[in-house]
Protein backbone atom coordinates (compact mmCIF):
# COMPACT_ATOMS: atom_id res chain seq x y z
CA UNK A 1 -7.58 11.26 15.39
CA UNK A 2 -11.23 11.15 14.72
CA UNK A 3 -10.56 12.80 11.21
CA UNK A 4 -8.09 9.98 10.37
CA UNK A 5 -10.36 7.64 11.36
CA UNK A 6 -13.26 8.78 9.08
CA UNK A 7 -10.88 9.44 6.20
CA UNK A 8 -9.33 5.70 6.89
CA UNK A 9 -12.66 4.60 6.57
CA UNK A 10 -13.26 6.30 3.52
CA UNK A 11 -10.54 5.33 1.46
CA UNK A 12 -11.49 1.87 2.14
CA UNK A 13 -14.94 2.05 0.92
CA UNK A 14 -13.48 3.88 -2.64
CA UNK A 15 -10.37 1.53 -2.81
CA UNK A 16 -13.41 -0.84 -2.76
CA UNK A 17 -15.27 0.43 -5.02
CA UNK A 18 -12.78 0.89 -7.43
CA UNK A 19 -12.00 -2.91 -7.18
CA UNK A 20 -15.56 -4.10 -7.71
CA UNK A 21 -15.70 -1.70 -11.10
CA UNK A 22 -12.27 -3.12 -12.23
CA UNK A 23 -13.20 -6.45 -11.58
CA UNK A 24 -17.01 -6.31 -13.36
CA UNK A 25 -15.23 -4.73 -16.11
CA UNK A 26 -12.60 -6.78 -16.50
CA UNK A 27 -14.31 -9.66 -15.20
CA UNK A 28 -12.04 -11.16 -13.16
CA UNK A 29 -13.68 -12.43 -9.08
CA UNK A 30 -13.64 -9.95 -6.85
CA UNK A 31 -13.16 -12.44 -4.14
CA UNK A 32 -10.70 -13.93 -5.32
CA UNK A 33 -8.21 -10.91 -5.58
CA UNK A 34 -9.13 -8.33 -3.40
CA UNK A 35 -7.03 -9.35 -0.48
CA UNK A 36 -4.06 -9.54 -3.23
CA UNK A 37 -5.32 -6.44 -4.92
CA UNK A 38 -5.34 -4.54 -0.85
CA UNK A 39 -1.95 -6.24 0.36
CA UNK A 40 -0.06 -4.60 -3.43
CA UNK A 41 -1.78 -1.42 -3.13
CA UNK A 42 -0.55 -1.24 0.99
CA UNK A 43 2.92 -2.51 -0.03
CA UNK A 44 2.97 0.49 -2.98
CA UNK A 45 1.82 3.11 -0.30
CA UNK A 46 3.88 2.13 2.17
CA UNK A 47 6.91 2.44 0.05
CA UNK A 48 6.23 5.73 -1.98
CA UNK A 49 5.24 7.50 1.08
CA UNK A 50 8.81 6.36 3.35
CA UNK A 51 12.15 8.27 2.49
CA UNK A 52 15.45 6.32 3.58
CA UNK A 53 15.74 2.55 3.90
CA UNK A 54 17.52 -0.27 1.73
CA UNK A 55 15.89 0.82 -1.44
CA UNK A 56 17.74 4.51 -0.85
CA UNK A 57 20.68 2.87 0.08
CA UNK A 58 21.14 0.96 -3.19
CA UNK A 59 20.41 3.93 -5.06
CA UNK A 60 22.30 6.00 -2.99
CA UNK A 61 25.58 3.92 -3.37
CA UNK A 62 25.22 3.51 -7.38
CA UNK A 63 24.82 7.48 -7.26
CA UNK A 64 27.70 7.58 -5.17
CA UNK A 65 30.11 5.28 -7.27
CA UNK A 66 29.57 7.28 -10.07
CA UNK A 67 30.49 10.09 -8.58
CA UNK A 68 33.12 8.93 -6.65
CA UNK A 69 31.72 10.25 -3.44
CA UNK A 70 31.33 8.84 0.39
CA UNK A 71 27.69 7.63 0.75
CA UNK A 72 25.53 8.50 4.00
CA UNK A 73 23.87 6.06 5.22
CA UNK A 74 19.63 7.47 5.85
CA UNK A 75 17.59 6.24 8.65
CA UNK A 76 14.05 4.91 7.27
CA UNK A 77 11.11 7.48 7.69
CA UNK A 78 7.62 6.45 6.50
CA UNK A 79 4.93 9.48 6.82
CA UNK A 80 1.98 7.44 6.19
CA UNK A 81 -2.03 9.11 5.78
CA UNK A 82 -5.38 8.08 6.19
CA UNK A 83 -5.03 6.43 2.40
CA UNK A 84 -2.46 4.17 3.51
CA UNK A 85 -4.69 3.18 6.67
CA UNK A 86 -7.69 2.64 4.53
CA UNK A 87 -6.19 0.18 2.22
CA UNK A 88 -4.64 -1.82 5.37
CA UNK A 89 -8.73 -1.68 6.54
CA UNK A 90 -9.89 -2.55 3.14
CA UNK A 91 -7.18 -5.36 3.31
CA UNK A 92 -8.08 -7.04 6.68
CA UNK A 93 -11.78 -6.90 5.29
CA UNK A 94 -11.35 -8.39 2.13
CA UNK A 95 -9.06 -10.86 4.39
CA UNK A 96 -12.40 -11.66 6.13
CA UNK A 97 -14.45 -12.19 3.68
CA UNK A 98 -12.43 -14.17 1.39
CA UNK A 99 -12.30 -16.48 4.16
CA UNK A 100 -15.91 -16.45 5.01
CA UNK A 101 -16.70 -16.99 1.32
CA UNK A 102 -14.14 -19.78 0.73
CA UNK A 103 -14.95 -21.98 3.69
């Protein structure tokens, strides 16, 4: 748990890293779209790391058509990492200080 943790920290503190650099070379505020930038970039990991679900269904059923067989319905499995817990950190601190910044 500890090495979660650590690594959860640690992908925050890149993810945030990599932000600032995008954002002083693109030059775009970094306050004003890292909460965006860490709520897209959760939403992303979230969904490339999960196997079943409504998105498998759909595809499931237009493979299925096409093939004229009986689709299986899959129960939703996510098998989420320290990366995925490190952007949700990174997100509830940009969260933070957006607001501290803005008001």
């Amino acid at each position: 748990m500890k090495k979660v943790i650590g690594r959860a920290i640690l992908a925050s503190l890149i993810i945030g890293l990599i932000v600032w650099a995008l954002s002083a070379f693109f030059s775009f505020s970094y306050f004003e779209w890292s909460f965006l930038i860490g709520i897209g970039l959760s939403v992303i990991l979230y969904f490339f790391n999960s196997s079943g679900g409504i998105l498998s269904d759909a595809i499931n059923f237009e493979a299925s058509q096409a093939g004229w067989k009986i689709q299986r319905d899959s129960e939703m499995k996510v098998n989420v990492g320290a990366v995925f817990y490190g952007s949700l950190l990174y997100t509830l601190i940009s969260l933070i200080l957006t607001i501290v910044a803005f008001y």
